[in-house]
C-alpha atoms as a PDB file:
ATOM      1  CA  UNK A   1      34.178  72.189 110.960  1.00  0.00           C
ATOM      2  CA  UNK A   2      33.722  68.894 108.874  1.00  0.00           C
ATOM      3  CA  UNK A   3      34.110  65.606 110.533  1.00  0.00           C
ATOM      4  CA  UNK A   4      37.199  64.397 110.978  1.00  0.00           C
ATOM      5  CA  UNK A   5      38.387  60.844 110.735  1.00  0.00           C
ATOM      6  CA  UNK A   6      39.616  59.502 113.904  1.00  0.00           C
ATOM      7  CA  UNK A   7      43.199  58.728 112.847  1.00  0.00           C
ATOM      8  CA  UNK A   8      46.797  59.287 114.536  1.00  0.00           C
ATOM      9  CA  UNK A   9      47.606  61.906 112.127  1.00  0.00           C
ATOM     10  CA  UNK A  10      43.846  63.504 111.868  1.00  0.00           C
ATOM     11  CA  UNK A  11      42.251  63.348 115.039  1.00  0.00           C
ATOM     12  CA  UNK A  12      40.113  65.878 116.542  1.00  0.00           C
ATOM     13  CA  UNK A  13      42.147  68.086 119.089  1.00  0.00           C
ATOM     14  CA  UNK A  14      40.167  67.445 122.644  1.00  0.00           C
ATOM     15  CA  UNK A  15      40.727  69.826 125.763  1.00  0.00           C
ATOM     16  CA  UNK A  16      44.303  69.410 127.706  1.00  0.00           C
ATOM     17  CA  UNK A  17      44.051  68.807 131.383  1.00  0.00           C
ATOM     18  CA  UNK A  18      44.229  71.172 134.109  1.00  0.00           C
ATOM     19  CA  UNK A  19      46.295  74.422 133.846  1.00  0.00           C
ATOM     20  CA  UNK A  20      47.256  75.139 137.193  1.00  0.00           C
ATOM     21  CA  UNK A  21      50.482  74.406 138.388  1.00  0.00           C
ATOM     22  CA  UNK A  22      52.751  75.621 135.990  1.00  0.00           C
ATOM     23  CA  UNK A  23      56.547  75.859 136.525  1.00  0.00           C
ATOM     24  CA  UNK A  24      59.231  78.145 134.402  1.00  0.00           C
ATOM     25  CA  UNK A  25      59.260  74.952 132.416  1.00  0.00           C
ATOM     26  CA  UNK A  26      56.076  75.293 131.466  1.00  0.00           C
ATOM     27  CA  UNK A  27      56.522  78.368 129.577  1.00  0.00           C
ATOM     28  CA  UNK A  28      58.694  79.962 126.901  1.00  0.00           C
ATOM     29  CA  UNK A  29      61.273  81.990 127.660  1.00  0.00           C
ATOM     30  CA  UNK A  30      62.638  85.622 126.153  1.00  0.00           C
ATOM     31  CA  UNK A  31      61.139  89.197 124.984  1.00  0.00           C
ATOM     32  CA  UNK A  32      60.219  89.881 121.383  1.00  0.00           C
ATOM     33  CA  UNK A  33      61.094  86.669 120.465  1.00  0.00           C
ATOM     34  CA  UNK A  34      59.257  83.955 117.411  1.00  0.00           C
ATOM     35  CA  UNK A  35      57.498  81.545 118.957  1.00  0.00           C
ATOM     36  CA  UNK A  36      56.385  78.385 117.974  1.00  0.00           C
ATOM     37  CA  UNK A  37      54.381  75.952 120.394  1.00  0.00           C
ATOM     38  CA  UNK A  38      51.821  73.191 119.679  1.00  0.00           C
ATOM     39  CA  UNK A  39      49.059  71.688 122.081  1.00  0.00           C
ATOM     40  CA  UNK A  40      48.810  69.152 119.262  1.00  0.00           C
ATOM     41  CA  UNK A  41      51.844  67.301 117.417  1.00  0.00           C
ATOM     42  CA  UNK A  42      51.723  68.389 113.493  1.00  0.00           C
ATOM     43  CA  UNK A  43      48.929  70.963 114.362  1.00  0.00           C
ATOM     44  CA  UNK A  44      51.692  74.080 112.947  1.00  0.00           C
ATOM     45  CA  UNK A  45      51.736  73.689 108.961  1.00  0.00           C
ATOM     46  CA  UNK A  46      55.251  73.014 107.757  1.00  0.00           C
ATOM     47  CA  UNK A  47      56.866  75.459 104.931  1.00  0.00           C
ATOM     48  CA  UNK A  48      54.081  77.586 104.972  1.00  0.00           C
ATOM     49  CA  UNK A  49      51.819  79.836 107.503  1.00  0.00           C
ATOM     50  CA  UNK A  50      48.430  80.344 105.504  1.00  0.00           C
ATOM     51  CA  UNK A  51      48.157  76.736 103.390  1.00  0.00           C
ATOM     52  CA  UNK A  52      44.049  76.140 101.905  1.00  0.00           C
ATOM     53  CA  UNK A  53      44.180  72.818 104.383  1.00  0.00           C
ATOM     54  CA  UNK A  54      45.541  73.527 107.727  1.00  0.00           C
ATOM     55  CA  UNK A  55      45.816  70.130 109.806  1.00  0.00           C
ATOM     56  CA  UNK A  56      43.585  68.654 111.233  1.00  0.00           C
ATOM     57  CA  UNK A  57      41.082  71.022 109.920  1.00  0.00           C
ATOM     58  CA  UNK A  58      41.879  73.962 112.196  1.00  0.00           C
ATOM     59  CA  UNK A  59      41.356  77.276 110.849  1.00  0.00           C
ATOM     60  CA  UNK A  60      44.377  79.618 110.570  1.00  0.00           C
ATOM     61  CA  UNK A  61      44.260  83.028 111.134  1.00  0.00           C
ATOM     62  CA  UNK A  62      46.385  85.861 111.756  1.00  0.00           C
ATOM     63  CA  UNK A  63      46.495  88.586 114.849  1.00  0.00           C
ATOM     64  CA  UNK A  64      48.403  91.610 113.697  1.00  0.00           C
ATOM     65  CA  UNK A  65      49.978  93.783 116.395  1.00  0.00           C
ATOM     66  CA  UNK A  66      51.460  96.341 113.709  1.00  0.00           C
ATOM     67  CA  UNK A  67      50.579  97.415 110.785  1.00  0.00           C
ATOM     68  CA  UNK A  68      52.045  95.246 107.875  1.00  0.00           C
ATOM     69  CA  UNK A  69      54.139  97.187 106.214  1.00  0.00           C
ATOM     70  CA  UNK A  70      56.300  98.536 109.222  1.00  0.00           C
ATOM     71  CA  UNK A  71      59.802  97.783 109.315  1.00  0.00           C
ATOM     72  CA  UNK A  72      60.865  93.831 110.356  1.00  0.00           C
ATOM     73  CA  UNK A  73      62.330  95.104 113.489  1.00  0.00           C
ATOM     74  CA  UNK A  74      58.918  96.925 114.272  1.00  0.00           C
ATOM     75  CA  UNK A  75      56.739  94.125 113.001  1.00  0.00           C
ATOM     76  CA  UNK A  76      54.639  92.353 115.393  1.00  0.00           C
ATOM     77  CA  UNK A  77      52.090  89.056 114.411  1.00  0.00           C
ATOM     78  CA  UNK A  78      51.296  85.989 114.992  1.00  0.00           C
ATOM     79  CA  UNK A  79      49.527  82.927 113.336  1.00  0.00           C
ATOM     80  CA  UNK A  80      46.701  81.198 115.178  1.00  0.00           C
ATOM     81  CA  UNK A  81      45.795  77.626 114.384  1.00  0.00           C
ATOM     82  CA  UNK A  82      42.427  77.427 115.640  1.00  0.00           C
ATOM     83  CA  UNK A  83      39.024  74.653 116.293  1.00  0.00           C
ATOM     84  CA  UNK A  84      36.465  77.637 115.094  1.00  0.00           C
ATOM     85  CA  UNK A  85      36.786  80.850 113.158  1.00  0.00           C
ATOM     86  CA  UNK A  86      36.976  83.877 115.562  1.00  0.00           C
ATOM     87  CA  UNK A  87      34.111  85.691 113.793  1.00  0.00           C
ATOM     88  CA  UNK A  88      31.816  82.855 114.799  1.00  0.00           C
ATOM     89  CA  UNK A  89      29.326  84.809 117.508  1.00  0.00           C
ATOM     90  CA  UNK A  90      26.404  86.643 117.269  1.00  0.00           C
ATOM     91  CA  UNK A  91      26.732  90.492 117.046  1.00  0.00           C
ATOM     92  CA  UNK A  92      27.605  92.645 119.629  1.00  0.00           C
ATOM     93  CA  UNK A  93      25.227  94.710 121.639  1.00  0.00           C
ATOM     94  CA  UNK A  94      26.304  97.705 124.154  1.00  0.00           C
ATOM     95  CA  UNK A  95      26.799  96.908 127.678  1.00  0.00           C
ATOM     96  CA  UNK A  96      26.902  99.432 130.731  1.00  0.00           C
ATOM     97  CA  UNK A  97      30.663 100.071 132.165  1.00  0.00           C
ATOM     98  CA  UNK A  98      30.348 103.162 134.662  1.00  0.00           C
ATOM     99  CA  UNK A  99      33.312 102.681 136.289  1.00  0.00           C
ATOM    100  CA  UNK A 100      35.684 102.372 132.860  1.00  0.00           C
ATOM    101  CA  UNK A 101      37.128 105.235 130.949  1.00  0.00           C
ATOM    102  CA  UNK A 102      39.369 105.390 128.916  1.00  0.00           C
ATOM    103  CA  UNK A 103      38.319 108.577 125.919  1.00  0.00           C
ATOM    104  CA  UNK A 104      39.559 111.477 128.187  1.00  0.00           C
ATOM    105  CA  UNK A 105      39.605 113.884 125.259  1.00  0.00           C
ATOM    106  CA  UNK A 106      36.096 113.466 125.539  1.00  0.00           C
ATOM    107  CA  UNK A 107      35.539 112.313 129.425  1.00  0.00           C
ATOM    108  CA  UNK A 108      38.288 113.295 131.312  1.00  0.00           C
ATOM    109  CA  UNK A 109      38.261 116.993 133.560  1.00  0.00           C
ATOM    110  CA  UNK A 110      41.912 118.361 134.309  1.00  0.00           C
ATOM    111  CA  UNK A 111      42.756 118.972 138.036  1.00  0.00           C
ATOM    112  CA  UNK A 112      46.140 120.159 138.703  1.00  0.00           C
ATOM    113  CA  UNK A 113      46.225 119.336 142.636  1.00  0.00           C
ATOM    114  CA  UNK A 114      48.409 116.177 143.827  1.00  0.00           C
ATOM    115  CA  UNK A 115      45.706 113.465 144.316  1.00  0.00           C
ATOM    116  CA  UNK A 116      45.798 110.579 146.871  1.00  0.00           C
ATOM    117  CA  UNK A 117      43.453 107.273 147.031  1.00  0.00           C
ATOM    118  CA  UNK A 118      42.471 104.612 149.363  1.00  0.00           C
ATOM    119  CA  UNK A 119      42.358 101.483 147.123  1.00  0.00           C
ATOM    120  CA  UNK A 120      38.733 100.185 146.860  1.00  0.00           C
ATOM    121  CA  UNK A 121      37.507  97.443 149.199  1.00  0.00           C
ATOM    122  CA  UNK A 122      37.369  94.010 147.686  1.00  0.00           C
ATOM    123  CA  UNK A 123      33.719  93.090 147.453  1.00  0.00           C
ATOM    124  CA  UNK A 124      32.393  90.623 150.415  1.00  0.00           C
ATOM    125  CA  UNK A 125      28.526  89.791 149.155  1.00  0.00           C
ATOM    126  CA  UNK A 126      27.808  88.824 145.909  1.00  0.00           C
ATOM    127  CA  UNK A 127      30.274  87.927 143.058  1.00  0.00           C
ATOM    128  CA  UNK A 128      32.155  90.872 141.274  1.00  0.00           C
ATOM    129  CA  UNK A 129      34.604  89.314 138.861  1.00  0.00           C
ATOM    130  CA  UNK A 130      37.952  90.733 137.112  1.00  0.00           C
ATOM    131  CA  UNK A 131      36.006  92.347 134.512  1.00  0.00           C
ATOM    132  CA  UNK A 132      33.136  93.938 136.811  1.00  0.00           C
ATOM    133  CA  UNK A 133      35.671  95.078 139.177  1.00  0.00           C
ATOM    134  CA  UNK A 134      37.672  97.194 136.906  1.00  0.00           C
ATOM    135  CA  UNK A 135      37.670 100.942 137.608  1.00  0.00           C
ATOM    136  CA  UNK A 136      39.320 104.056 136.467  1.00  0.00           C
ATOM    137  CA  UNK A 137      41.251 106.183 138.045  1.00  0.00           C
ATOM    138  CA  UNK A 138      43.254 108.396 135.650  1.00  0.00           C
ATOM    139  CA  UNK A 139      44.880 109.006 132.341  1.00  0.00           C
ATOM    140  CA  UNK A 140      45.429 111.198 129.148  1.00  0.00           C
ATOM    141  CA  UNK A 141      44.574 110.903 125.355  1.00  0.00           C
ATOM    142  CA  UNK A 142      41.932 107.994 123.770  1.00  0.00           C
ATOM    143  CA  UNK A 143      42.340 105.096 122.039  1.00  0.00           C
ATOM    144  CA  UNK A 144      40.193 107.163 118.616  1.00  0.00           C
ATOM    145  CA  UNK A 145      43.427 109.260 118.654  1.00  0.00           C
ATOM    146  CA  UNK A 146      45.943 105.784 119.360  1.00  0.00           C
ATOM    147  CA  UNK A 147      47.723 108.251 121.921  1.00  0.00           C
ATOM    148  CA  UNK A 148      47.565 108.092 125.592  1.00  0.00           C
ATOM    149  CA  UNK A 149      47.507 105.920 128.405  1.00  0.00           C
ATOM    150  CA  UNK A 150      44.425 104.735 131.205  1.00  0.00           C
ATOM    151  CA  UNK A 151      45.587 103.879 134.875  1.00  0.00           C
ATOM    152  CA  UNK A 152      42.810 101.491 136.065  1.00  0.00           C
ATOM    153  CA  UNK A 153      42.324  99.408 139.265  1.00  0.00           C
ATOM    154  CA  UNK A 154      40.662  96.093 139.679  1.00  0.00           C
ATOM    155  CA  UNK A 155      39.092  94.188 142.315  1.00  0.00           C
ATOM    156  CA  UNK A 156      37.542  90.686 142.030  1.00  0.00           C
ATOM    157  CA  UNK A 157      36.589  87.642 144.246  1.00  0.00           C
ATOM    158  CA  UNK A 158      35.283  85.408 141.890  1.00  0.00           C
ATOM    159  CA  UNK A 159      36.506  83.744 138.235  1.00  0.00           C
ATOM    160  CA  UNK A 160      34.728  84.883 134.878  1.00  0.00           C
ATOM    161  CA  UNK A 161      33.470  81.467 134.206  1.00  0.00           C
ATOM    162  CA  UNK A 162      32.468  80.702 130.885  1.00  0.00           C
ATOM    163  CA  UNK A 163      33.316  84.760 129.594  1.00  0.00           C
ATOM    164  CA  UNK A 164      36.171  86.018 128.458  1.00  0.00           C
ATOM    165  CA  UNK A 165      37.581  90.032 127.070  1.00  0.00           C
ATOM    166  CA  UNK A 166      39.249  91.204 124.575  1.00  0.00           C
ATOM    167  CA  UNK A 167      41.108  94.306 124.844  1.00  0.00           C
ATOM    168  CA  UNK A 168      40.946  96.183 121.092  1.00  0.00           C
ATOM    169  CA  UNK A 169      42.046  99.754 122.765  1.00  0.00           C
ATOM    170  CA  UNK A 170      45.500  98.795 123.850  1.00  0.00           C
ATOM    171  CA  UNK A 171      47.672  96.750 125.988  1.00  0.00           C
ATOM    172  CA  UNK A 172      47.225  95.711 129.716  1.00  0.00           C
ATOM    173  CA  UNK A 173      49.822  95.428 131.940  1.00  0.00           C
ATOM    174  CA  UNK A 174      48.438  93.715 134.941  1.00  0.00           C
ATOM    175  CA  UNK A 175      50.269  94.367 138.835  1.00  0.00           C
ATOM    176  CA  UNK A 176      48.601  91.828 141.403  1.00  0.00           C
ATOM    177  CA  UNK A 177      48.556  93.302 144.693  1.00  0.00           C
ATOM    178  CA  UNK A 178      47.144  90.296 146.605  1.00  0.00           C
ATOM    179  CA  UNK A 179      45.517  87.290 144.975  1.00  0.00           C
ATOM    180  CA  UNK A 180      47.023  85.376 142.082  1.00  0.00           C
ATOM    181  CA  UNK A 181      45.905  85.540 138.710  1.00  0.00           C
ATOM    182  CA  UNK A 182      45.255  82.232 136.302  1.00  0.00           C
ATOM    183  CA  UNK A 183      44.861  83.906 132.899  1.00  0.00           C
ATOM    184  CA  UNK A 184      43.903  81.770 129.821  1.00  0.00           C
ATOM    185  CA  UNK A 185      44.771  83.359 126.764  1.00  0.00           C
ATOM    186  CA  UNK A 186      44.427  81.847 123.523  1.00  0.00           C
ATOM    187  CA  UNK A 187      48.108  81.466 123.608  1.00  0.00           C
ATOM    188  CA  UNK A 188      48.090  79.639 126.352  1.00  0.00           C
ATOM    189  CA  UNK A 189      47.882  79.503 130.724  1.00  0.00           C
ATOM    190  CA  UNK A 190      49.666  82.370 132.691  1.00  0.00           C
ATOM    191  CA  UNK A 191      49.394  81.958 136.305  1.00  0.00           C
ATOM    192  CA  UNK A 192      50.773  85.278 137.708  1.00  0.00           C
ATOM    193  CA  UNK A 193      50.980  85.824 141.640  1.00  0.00           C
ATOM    194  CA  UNK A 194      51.804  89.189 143.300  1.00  0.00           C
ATOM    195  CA  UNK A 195      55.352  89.867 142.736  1.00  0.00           C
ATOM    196  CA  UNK A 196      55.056  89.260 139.085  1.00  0.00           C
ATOM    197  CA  UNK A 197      53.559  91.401 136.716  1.00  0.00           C
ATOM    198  CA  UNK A 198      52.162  90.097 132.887  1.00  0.00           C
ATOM    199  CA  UNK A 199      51.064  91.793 130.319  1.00  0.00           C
ATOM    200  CA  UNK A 200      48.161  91.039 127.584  1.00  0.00           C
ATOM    201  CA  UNK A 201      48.099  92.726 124.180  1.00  0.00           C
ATOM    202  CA  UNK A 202      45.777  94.493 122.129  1.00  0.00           C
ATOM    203  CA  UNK A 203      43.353  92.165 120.411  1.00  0.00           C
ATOM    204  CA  UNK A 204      44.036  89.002 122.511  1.00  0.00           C
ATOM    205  CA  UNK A 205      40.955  87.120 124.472  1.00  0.00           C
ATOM    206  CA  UNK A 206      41.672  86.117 127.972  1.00  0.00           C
ATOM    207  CA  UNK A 207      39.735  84.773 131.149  1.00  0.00           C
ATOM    208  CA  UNK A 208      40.451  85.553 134.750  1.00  0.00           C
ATOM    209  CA  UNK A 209      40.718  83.174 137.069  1.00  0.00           C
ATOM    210  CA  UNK A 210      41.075  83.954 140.703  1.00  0.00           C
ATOM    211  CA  UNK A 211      41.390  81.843 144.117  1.00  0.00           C
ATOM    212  CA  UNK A 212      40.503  84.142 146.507  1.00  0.00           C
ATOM    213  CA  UNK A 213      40.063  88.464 146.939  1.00  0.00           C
ATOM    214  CA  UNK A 214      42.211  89.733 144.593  1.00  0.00           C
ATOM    215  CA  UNK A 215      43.079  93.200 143.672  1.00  0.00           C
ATOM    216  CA  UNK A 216      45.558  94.714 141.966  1.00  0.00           C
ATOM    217  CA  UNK A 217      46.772  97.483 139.215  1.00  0.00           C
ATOM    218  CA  UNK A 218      46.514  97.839 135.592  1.00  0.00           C
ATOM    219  CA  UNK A 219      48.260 100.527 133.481  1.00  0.00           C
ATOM    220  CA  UNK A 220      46.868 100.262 130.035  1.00  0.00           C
ATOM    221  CA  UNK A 221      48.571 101.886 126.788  1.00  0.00           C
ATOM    222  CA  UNK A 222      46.846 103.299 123.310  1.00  0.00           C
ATOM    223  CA  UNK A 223      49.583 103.929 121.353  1.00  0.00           C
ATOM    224  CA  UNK A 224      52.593 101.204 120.823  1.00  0.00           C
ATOM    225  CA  UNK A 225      53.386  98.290 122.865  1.00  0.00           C
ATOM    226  CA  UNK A 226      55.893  97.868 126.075  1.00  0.00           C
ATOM    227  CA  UNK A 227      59.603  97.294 125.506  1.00  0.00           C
ATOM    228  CA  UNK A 228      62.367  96.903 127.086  1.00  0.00           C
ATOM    229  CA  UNK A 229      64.047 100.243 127.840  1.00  0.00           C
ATOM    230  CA  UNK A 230      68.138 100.974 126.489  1.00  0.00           C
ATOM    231  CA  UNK A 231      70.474 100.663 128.781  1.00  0.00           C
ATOM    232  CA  UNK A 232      72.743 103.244 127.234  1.00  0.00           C
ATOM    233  CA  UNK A 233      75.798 103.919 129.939  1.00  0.00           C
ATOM    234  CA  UNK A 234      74.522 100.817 132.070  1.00  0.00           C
ATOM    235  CA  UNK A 235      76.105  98.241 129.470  1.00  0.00           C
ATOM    236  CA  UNK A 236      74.672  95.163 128.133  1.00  0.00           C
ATOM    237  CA  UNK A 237      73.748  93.694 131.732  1.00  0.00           C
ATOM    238  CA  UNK A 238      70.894  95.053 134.316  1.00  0.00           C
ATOM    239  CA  UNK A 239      67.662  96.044 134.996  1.00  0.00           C
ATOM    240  CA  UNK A 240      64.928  93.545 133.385  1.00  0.00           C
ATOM    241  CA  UNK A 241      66.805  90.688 131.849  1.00  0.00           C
ATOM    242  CA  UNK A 242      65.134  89.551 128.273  1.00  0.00           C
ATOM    243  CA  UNK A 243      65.510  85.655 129.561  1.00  0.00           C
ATOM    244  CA  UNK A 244      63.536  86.490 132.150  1.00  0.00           C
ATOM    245  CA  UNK A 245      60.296  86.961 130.276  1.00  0.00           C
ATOM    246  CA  UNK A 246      57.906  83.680 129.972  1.00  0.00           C
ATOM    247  CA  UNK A 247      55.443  83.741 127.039  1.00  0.00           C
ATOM    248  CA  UNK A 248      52.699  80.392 127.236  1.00  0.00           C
ATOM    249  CA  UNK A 249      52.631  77.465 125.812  1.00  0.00           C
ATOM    250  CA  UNK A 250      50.025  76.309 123.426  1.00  0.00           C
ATOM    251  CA  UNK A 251      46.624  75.169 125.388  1.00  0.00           C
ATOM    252  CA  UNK A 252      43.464  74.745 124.387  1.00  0.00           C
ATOM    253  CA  UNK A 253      39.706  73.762 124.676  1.00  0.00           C
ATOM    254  CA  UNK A 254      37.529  71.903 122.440  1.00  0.00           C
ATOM    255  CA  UNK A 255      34.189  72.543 123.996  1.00  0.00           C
ATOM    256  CA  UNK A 256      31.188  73.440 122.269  1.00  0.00           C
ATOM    257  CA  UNK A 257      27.485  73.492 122.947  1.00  0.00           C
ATOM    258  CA  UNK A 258      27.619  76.218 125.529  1.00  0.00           C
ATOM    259  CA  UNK A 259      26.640  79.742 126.375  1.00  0.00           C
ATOM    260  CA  UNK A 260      29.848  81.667 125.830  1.00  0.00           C
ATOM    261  CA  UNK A 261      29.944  85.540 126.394  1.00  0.00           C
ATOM    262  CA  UNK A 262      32.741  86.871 124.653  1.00  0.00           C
ATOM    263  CA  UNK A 263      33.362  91.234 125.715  1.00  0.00           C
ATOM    264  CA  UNK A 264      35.272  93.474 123.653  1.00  0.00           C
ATOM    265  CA  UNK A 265      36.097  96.582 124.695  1.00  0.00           C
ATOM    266  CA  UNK A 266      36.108  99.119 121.555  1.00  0.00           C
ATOM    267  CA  UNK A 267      36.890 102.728 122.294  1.00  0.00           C
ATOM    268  CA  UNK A 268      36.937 102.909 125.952  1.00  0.00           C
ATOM    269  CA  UNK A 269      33.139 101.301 126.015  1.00  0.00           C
ATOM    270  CA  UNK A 270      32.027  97.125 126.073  1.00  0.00           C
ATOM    271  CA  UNK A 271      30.155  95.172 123.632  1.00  0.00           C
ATOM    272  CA  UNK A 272      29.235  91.561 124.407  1.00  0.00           C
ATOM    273  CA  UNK A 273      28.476  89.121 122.354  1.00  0.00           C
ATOM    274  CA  UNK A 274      26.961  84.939 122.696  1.00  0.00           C
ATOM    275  CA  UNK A 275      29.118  82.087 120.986  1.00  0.00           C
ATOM    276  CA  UNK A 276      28.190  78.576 121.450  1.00  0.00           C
ATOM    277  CA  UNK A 277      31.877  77.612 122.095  1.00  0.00           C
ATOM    278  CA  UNK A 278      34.912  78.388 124.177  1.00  0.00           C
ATOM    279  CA  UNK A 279      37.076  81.171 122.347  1.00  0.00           C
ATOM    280  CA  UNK A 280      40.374  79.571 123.480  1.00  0.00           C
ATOM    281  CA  UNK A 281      40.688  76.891 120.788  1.00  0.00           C
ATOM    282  CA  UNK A 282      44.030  77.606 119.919  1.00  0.00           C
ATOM    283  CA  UNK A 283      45.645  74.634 118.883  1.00  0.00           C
ATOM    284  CA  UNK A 284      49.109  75.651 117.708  1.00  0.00           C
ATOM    285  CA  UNK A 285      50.582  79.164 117.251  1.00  0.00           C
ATOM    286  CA  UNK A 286      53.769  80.904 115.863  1.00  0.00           C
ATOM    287  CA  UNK A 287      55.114  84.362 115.995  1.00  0.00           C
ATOM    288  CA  UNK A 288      56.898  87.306 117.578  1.00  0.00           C
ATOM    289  CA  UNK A 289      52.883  88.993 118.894  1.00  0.00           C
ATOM    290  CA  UNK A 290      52.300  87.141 122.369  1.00  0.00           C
ATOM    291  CA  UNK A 291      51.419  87.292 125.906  1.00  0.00           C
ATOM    292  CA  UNK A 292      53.702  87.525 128.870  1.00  0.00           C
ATOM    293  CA  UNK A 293      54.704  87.600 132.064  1.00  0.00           C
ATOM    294  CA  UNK A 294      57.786  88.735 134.756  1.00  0.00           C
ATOM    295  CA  UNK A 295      59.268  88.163 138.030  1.00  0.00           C
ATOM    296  CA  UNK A 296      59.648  91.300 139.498  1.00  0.00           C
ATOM    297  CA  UNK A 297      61.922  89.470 141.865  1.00  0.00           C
ATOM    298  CA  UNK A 298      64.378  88.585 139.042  1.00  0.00           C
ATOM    299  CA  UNK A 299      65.122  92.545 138.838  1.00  0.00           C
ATOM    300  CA  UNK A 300      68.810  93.747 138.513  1.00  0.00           C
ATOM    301  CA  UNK A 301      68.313  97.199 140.313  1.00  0.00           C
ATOM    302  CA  UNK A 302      71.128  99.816 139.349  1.00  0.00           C
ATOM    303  CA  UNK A 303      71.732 102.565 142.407  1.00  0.00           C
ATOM    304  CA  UNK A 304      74.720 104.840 143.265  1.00  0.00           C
ATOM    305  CA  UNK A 305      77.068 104.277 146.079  1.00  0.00           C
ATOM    306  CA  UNK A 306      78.785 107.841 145.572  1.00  0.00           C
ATOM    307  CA  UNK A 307      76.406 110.825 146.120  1.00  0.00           C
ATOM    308  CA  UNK A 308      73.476 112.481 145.035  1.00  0.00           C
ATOM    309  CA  UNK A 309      69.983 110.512 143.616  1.00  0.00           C
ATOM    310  CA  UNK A 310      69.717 109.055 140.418  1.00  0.00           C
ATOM    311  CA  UNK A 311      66.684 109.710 138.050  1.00  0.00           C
ATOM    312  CA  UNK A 312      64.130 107.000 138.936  1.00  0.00           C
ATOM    313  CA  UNK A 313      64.422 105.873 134.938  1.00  0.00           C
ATOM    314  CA  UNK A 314      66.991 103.495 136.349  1.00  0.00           C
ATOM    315  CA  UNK A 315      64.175 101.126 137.794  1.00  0.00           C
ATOM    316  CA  UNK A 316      62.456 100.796 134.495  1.00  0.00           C
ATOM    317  CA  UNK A 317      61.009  97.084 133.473  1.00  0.00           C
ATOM    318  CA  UNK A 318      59.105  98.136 130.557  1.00  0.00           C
ATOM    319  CA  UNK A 319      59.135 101.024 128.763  1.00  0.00           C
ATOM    320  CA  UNK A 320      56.445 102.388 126.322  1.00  0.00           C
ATOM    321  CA  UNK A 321      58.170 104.881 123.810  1.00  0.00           C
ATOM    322  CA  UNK A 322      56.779 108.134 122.067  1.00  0.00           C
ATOM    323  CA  UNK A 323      57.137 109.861 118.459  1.00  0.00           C
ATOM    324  CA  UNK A 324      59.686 111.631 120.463  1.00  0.00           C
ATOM    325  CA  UNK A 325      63.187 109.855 121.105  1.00  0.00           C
ATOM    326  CA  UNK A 326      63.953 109.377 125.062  1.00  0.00           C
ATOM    327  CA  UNK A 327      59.682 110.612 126.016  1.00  0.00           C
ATOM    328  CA  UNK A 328      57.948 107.957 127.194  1.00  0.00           C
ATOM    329  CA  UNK A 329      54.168 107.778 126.885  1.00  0.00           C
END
């Protein structure tokens, strides 16, 4: 980036403070909804998304969750005002992951017996973060054929430091189980205890933070993305309410001059690459293609007070639809 004046109105964004703590205030509220949020004041471009001179310098880029040209409704993107270009690292190289799968056209064994697990012991020697504590247990499809879904498990007891992952397979919908989760995104801070649930999309970098053991669920889809389910004969009111959903605020770092590892994971396998600077140097974002999290607590649960059981469908929170109308994935 060229130097920069150091001016009200062209200063050099530095990093915001800490980013534990937050409140419901701290985040935006709603489902699907067009964000805009700025860690900097002027930092989002006015009239335009994509002008030649961003401010401040920042480089503006955009993360597609859908491919352009599907309907508006069905259109998911957002615009990234950032310190450094995203393609700034050195290539990628291969790493090891024996305990991740995800191509189970290819991998995966069918077994039709029921199947019961003890969940894996959080590690006591040694430090085994979110990323080298994930582990497989189950699923159907691959991400080559964008159709199917992986059921993982993670265990961790320490943070990820200076590294960070970006999920190009599919979505993660995170479940902590004990242990709560600080997760810097480049759209911001989500600090998710058990109880609450969040949920990081395809293509976005994040960072796991923990406090303590932690362990906890992920179900992780290769086709769409989670919405919310219809309600049909319920009404307008129940279940998961959209106001209940908090999306981050803009937050970001402005650190350079360090060794950065930065893993992707690219058809059920990890590639890692070095960068000499922190990848969450988001300044300012807008757009309807974010991060988020619930309170499971806030759940309207439906139930019968007449006879007979109703279909479990009616404790849905998110819902990842088929080709097929009313088949989930």
């Amino acid at each position: 980036m060229a130097s920069l004046a150091n001016t009200s109105s062209n200063k050099r964004p530095r990093t915001e403070g800490s980013a534990t703590g937050l409140a419901d205030e701290d985040y935006m509220v709603g489902f699907g909804n067009t964000f805009k949020s700025e860690a900097l004041p002027g930092a989002l471009p006015k009239g335009q998304h994509n002008p030649q001179k961003p401010p401040y310098g920042l480089y503006a880029e955009q993360l597609s969750g859908s491919a352009f040209t599907r309907p508006r409704g069905c259109n998911f993107r957002s615009w990234l005002y950032r310190i450094h270009p995203a393609v700034q690292h050195v290539p990628f190289v291969k790493i090891p992951s024996p305990n991740l799968v995800c191509d189970f056209e290819k991998n995966g064994k069918n077994d039709p017996n029921q199947m019961r697990w003890f969940p894996p012991e959080i590690p006591s020697n040694g430090n085994v973060d979110f990323l080298g504590g994930l582990h497989t247990y189950g699923g159907a499809g691959s991400p080559a054929s964008n159709n199917g879904y992986a059921s993982h498990l993670y265990v961790a007891n320490a943070s990820m430091g200076d590294k960070s992952m970006c999920n190009s397979d599919g979505d993660f919908l995170i479940v902590p189980q004990c242990g709560t989760l600080t997760i810097r995104t480049e759209f911001g801070v989500l600090v998710v205890p058990p109880k609450e649930i969040c949920v990081i999309q395809r293509g976005m970098q994040f960072s796991v933070s923990v406090e303590g053991p932690s362990r906890g669920y992920i179900l992780e889809v290769f086709a769409r993305h989670f919405t919310l389910p219809d309600l049909g004969p319920i009404g307008a009111n129940g279940l998961a309410n959209p106001e209940d959903f908090l999306s981050p605020k803009a937050a970001y770092e402005d650190r350079e001059g360090i060794d950065y590892t930065v893993v992707h994971k690219f058809g059920g396998e990890l590639f890692s690459a070095k960068q000499n600077h922190s990848p969450f140097n988001v300044v300012a974002y807008m757009g309807n293609y974010v991060p988020y999290k619930y309170d499971l607590q806030k759940f309207c649960c439906m139930n019968s007070v007449t006879y007979d059981h109703p279909d479990p469908s009616i404790y849905t929170v998110l819902t990842c639809q088929s080709e097929s109308p009313g088949i989930a994935v």
